[in-house]
PDB file of N, CA and C in Angstrom:
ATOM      1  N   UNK A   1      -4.006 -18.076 -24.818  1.00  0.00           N
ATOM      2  CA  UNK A   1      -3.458 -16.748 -24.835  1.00  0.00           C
ATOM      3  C   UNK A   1      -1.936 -16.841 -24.928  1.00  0.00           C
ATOM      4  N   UNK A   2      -1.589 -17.007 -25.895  1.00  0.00           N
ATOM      5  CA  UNK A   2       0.018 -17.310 -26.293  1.00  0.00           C
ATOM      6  C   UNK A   2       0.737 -15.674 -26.549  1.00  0.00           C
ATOM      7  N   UNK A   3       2.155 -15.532 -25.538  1.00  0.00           N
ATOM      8  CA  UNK A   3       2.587 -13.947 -26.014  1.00  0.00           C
ATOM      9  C   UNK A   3       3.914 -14.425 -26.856  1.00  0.00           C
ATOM     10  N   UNK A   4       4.224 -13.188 -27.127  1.00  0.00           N
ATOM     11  CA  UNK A   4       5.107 -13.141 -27.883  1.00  0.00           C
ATOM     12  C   UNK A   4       6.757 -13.219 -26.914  1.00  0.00           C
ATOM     13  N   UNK A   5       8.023 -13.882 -27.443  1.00  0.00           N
ATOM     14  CA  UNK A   5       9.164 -14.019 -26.723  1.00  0.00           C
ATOM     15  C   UNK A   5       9.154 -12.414 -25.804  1.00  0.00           C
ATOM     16  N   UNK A   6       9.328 -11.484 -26.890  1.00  0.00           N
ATOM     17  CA  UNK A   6       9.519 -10.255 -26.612  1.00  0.00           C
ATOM     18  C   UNK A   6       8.827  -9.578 -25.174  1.00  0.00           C
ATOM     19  N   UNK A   7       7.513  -9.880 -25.049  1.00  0.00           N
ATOM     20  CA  UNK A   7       6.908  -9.412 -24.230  1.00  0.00           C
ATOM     21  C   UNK A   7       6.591 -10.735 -23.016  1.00  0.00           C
ATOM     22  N   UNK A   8       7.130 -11.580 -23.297  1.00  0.00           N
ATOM     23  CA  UNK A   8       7.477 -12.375 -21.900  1.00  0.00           C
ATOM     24  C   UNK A   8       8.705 -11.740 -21.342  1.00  0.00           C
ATOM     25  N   UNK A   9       9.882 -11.681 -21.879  1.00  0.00           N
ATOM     26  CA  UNK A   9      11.217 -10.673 -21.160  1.00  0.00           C
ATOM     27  C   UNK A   9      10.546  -9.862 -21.020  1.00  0.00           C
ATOM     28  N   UNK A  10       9.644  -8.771 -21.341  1.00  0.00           N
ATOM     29  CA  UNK A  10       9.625  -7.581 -20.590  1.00  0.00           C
ATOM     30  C   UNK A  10       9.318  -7.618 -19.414  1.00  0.00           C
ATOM     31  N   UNK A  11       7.948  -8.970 -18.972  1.00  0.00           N
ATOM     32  CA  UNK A  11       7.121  -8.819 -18.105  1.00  0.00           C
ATOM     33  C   UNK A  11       8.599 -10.184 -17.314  1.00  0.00           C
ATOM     34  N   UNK A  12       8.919 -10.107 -17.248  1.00  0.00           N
ATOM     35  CA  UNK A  12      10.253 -11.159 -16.461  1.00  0.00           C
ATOM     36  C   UNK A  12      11.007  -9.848 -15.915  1.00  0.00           C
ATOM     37  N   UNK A  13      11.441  -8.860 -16.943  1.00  0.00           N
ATOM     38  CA  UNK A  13      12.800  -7.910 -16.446  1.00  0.00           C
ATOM     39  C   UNK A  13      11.749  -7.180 -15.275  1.00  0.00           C
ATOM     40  N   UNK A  14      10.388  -6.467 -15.606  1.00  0.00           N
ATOM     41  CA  UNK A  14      10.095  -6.100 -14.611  1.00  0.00           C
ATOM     42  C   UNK A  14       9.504  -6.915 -13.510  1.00  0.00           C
ATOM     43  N   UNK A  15       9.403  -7.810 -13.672  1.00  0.00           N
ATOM     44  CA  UNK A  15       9.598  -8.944 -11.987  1.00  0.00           C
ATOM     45  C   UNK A  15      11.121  -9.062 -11.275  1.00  0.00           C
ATOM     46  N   UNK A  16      11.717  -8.755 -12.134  1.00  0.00           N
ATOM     47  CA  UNK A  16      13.123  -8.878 -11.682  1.00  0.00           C
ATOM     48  C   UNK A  16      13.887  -7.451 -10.640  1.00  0.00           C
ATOM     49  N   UNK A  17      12.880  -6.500 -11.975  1.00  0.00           N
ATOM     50  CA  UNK A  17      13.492  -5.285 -11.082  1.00  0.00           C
ATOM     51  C   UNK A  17      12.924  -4.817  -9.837  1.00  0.00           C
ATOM     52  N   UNK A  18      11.477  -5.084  -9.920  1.00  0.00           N
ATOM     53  CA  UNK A  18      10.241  -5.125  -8.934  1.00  0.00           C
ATOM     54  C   UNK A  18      11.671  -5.860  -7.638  1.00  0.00           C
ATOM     55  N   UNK A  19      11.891  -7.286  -7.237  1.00  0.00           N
ATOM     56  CA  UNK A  19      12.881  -8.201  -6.712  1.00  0.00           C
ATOM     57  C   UNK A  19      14.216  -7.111  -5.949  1.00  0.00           C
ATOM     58  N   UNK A  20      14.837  -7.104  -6.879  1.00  0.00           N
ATOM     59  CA  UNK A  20      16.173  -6.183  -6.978  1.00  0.00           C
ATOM     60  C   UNK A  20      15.705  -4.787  -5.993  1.00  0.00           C
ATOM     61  N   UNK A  21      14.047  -4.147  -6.167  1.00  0.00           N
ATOM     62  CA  UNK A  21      14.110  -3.156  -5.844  1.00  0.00           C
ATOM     63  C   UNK A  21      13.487  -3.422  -4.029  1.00  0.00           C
ATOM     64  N   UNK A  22      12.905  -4.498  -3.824  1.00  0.00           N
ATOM     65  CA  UNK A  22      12.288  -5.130  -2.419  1.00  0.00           C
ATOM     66  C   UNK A  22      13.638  -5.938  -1.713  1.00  0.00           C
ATOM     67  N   UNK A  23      14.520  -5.446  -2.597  1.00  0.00           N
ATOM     68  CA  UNK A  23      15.990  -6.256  -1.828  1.00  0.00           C
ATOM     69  C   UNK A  23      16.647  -5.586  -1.243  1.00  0.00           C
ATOM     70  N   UNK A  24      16.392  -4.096  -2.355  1.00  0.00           N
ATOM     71  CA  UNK A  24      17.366  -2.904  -1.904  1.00  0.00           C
ATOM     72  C   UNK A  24      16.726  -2.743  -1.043  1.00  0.00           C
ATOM     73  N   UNK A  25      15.055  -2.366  -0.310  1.00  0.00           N
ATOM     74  CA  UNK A  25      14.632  -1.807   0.625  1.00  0.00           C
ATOM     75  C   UNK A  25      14.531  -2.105   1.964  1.00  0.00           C
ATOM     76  N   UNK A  26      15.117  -3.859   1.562  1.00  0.00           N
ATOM     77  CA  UNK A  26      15.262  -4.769   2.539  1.00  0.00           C
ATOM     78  C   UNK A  26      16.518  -4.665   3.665  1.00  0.00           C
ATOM     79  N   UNK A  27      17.754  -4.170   3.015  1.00  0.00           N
ATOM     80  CA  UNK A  27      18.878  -3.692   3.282  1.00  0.00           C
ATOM     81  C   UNK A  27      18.268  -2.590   3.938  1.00  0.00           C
ATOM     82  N   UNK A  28      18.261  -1.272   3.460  1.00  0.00           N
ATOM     83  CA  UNK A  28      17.401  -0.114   3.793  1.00  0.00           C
ATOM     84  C   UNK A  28      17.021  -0.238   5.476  1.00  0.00           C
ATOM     85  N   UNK A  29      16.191  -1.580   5.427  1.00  0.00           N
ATOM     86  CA  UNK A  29      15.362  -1.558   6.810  1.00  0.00           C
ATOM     87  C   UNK A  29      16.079  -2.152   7.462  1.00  0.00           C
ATOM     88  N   UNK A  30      17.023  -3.480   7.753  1.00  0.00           N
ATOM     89  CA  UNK A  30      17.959  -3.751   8.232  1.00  0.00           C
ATOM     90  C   UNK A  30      19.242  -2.530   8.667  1.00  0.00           C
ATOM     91  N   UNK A  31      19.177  -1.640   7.480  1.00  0.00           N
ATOM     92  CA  UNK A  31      20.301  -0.454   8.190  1.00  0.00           C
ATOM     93  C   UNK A  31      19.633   0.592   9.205  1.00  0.00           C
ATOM     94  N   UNK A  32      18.556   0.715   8.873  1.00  0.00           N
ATOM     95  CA  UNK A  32      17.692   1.853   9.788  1.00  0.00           C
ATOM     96  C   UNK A  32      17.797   1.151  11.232  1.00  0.00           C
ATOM     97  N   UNK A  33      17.240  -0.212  10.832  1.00  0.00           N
ATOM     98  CA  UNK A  33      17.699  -0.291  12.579  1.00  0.00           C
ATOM     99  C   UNK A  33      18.687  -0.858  13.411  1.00  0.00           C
ATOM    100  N   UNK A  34      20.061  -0.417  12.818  1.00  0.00           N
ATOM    101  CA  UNK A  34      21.560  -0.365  13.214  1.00  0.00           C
ATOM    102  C   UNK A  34      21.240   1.032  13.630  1.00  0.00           C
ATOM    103  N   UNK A  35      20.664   1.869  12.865  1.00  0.00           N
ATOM    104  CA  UNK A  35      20.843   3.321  13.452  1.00  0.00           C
ATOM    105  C   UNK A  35      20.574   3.743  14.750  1.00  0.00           C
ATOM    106  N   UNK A  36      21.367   4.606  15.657  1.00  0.00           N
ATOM    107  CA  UNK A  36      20.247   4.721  17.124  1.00  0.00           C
ATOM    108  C   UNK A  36      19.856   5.532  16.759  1.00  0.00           C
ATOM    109  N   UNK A  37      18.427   5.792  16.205  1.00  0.00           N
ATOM    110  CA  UNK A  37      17.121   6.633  16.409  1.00  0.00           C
ATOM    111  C   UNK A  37      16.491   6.409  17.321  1.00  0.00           C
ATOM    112  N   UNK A  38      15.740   7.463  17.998  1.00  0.00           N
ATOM    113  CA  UNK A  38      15.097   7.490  19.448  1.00  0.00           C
ATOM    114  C   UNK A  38      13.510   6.324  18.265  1.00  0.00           C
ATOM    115  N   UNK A  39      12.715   6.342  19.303  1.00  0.00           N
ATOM    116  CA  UNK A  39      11.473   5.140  19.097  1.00  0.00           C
ATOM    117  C   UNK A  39      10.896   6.103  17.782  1.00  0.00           C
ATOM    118  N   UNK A  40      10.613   7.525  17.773  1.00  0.00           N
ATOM    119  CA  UNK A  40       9.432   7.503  16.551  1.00  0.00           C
ATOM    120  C   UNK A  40      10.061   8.212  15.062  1.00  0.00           C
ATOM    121  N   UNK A  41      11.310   8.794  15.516  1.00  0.00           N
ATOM    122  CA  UNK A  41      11.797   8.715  13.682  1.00  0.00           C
ATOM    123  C   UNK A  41      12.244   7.108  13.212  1.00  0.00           C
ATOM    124  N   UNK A  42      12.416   5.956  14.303  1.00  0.00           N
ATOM    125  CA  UNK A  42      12.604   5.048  13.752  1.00  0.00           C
ATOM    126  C   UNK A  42      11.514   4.465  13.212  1.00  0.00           C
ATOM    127  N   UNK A  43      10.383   4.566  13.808  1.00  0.00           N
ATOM    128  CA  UNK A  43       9.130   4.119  13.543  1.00  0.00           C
ATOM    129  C   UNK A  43       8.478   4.456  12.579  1.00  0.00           C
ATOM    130  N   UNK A  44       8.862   5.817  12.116  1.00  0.00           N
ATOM    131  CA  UNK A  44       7.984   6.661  11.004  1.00  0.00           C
ATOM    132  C   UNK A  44       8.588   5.869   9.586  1.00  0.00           C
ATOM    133  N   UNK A  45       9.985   6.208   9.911  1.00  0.00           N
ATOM    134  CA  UNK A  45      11.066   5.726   8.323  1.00  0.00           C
ATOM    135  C   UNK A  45      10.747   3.968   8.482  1.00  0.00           C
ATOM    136  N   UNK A  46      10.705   2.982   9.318  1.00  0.00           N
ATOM    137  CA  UNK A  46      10.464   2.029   8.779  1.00  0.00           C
ATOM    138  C   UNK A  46       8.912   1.628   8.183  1.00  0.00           C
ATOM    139  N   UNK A  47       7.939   2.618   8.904  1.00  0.00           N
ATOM    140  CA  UNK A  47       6.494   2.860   7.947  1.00  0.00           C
ATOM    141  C   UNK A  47       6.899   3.067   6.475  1.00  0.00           C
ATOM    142  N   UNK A  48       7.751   4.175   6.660  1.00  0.00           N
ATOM    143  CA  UNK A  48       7.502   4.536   5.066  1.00  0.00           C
ATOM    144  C   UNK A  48       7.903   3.381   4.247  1.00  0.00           C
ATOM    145  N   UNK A  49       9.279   3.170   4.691  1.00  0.00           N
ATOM    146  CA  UNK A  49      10.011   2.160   3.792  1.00  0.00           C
ATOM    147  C   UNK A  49       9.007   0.936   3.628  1.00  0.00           C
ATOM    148  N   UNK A  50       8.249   0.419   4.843  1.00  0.00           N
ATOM    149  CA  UNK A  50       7.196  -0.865   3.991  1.00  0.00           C
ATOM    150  C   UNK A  50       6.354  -0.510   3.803  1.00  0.00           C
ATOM    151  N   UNK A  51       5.938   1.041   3.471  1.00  0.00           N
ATOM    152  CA  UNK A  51       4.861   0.958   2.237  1.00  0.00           C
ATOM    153  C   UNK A  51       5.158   1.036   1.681  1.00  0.00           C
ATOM    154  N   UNK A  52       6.485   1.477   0.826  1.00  0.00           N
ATOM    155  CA  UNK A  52       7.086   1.500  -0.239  1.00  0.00           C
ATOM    156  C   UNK A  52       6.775  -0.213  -0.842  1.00  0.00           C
ATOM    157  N   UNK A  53       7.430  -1.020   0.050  1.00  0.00           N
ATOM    158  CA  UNK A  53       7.549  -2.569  -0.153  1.00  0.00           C
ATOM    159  C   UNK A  53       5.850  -2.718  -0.273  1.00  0.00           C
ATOM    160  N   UNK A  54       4.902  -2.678   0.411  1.00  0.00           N
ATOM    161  CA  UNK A  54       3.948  -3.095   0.319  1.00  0.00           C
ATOM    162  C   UNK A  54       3.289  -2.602  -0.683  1.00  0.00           C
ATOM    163  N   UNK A  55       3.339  -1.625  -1.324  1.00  0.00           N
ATOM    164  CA  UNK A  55       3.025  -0.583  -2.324  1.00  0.00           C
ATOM    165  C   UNK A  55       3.574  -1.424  -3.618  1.00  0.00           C
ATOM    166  N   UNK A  56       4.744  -2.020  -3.929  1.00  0.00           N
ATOM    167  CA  UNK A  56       5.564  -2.451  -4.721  1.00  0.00           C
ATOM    168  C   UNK A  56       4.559  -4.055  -5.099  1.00  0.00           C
ATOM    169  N   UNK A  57       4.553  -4.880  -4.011  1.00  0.00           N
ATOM    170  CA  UNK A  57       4.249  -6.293  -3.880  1.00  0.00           C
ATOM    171  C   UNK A  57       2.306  -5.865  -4.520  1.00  0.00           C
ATOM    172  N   UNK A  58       2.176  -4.855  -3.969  1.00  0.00           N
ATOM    173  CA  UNK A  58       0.662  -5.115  -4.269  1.00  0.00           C
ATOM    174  C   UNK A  58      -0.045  -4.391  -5.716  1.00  0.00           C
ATOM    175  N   UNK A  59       1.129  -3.648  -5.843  1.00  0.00           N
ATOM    176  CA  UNK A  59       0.970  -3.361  -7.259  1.00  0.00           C
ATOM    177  C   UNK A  59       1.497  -4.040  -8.739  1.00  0.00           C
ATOM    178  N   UNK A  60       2.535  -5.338  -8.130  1.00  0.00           N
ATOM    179  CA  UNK A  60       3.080  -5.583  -9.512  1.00  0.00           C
ATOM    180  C   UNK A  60       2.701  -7.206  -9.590  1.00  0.00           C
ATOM    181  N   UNK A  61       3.126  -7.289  -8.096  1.00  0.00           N
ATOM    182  CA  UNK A  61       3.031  -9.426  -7.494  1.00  0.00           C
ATOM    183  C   UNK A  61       1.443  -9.702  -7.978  1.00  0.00           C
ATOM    184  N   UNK A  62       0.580  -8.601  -7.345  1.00  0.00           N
ATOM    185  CA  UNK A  62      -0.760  -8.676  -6.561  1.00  0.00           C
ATOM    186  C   UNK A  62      -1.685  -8.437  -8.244  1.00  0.00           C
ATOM    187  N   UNK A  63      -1.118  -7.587  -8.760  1.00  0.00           N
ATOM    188  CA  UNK A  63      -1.346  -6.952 -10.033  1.00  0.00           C
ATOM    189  C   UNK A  63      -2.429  -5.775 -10.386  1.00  0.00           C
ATOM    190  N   UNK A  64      -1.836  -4.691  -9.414  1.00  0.00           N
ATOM    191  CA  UNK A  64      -3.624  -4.246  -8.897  1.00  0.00           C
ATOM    192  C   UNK A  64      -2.577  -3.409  -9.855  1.00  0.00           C
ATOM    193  N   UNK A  65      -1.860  -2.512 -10.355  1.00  0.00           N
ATOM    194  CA  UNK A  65      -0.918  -1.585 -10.787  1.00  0.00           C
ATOM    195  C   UNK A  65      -2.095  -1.153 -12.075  1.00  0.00           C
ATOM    196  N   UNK A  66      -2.842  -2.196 -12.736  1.00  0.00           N
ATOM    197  CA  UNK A  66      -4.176  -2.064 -13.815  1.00  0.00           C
ATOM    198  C   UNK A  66      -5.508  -2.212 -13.620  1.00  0.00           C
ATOM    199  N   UNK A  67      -5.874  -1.923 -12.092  1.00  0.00           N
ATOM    200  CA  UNK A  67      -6.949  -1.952 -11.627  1.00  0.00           C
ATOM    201  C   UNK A  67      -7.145  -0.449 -10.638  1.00  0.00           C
ATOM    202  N   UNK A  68      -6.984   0.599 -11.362  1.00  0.00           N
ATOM    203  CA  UNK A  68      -6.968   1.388 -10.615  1.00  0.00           C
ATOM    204  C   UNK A  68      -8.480   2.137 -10.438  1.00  0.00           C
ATOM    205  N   UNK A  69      -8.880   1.910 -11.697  1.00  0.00           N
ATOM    206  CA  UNK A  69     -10.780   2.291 -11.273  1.00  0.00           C
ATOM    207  C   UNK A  69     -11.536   1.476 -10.242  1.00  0.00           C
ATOM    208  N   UNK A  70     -10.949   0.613 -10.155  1.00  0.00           N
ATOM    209  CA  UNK A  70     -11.541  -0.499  -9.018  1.00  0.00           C
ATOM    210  C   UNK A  70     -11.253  -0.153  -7.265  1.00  0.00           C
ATOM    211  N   UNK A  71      -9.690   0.227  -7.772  1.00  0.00           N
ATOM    212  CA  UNK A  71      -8.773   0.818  -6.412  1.00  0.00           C
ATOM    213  C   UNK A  71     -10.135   2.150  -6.341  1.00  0.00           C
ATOM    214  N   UNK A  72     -10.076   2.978  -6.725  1.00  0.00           N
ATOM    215  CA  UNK A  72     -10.721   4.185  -6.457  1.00  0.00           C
ATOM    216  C   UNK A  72     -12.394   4.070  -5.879  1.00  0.00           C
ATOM    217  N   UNK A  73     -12.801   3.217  -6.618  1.00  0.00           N
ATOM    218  CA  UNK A  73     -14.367   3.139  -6.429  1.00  0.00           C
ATOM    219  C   UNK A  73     -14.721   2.118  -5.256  1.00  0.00           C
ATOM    220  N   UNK A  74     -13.267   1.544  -4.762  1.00  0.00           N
ATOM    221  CA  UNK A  74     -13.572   0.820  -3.590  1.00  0.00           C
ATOM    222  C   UNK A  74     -13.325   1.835  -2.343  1.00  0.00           C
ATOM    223  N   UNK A  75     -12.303   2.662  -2.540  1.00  0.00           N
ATOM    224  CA  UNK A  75     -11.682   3.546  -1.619  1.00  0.00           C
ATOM    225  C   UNK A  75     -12.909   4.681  -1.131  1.00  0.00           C
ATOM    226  N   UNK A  76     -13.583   5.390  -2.569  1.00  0.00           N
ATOM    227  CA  UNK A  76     -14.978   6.151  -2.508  1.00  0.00           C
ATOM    228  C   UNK A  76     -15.767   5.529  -1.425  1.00  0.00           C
ATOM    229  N   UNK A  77     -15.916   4.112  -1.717  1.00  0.00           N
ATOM    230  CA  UNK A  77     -17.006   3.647  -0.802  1.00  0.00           C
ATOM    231  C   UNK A  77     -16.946   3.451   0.319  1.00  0.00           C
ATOM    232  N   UNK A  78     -15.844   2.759   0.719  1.00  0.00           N
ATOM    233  CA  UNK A  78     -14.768   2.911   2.305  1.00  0.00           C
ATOM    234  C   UNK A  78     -15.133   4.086   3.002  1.00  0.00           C
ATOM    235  N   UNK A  79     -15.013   4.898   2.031  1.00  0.00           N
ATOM    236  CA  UNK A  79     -15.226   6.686   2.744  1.00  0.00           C
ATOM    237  C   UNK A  79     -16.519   6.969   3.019  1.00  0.00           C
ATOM    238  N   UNK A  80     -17.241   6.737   2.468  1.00  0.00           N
ATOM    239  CA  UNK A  80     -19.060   7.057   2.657  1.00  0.00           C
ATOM    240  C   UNK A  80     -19.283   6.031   3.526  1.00  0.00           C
ATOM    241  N   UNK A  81     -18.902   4.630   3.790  1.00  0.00           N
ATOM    242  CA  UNK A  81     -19.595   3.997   5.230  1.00  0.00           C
ATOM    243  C   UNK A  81     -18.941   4.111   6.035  1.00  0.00           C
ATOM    244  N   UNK A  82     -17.682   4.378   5.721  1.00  0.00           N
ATOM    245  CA  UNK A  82     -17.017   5.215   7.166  1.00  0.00           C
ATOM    246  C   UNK A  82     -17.702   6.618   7.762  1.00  0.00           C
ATOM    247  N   UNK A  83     -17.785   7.265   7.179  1.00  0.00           N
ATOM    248  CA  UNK A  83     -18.662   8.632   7.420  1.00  0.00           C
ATOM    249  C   UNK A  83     -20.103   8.396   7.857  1.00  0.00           C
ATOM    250  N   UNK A  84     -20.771   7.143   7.157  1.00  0.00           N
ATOM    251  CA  UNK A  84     -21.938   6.941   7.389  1.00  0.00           C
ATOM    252  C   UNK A  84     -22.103   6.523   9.267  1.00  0.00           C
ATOM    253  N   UNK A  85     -21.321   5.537   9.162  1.00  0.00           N
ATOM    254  CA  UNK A  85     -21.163   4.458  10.796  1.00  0.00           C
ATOM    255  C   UNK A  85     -20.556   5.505  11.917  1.00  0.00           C
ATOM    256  N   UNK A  86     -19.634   6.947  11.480  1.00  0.00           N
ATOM    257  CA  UNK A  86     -19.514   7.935  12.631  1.00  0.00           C
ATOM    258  C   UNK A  86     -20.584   8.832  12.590  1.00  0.00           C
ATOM    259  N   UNK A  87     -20.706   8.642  12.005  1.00  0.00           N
ATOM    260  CA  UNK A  87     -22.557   9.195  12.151  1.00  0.00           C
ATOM    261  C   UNK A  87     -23.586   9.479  13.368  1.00  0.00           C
ATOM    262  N   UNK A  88     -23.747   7.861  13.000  1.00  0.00           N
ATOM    263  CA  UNK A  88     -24.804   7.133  13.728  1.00  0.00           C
ATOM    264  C   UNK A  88     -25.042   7.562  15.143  1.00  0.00           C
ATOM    265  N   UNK A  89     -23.870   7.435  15.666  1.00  0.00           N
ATOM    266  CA  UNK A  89     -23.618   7.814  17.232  1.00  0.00           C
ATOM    267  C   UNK A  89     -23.881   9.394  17.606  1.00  0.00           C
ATOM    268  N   UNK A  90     -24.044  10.340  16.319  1.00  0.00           N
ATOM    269  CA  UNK A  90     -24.016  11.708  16.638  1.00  0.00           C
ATOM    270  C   UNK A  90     -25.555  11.558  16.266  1.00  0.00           C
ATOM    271  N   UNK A  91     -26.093  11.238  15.215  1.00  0.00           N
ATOM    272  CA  UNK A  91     -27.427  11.229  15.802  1.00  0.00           C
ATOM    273  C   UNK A  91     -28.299  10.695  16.390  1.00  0.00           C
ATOM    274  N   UNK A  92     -27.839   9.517  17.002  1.00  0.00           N
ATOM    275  CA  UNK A  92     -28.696   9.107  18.007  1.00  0.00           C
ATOM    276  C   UNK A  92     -28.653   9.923  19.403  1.00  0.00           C
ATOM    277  N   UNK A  93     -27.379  10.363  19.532  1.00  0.00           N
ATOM    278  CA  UNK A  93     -27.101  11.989  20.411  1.00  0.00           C
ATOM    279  C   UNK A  93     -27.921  12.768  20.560  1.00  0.00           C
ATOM    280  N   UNK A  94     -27.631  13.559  19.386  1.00  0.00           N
ATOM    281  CA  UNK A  94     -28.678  15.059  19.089  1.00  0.00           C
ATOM    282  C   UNK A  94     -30.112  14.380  19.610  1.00  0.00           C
ATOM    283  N   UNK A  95     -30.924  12.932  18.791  1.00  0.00           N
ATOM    284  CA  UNK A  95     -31.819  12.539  18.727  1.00  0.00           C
ATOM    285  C   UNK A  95     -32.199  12.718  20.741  1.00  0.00           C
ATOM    286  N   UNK A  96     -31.308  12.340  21.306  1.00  0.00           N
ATOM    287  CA  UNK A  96     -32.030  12.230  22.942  1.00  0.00           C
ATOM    288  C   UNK A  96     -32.019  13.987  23.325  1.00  0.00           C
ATOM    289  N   UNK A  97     -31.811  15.015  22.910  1.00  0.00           N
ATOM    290  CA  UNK A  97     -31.599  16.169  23.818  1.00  0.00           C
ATOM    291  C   UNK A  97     -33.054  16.776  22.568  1.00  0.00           C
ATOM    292  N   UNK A  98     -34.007  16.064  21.770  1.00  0.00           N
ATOM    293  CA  UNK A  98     -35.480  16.668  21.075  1.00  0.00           C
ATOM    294  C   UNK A  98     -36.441  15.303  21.652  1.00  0.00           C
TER     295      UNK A  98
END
């Protein structure tokens, strides 16, 4: 699978900027906590900021950014045995009071 010059730089500049942009956020989180924020706006903004980062790494490093029918139909299913397993406990409930 040989590419072309052209489209090796592309897929380089965006590893680069992907880099550049987990550097800036890196700073970001290092300044947030110079800030005195009481415990949970500090807590909330450094959530956000590493999902941003984690969001970044797992979409470009990880390469899921082209697997998004996969992302979805795993997430669907997550949701139905989650729903399924809180379940269980409500009807084995109801089940003792018949």
């Amino acid at each position: 699978m040989s590419r072309s010059p052209e489209e090796i730089k592309k897929h380089v500049r965006v590893y680069v900027n992907v880099f550049v942009a987990l550097m800036g956020l890196t700073v970001i989180t290092v300044a947030i906590s110079y800030l005195h924020l009481s415990v949970v706006p500090a807590v909330i903004l450094a959530l956000i900021v590493a999902t941003i980062k984690g969001s970044l790494v797992a979409s470009y490093f990880m390469h899921l950014i082209n697997e998004k029918k996969m992302i979805f139909a795993t997430l669907i299913l997550t949701g139905i045995f989650f729903a399924a397993l809180m379940s269980l406990p409500l009807i084995f409930h109801i089940d003792k009071f018949y």
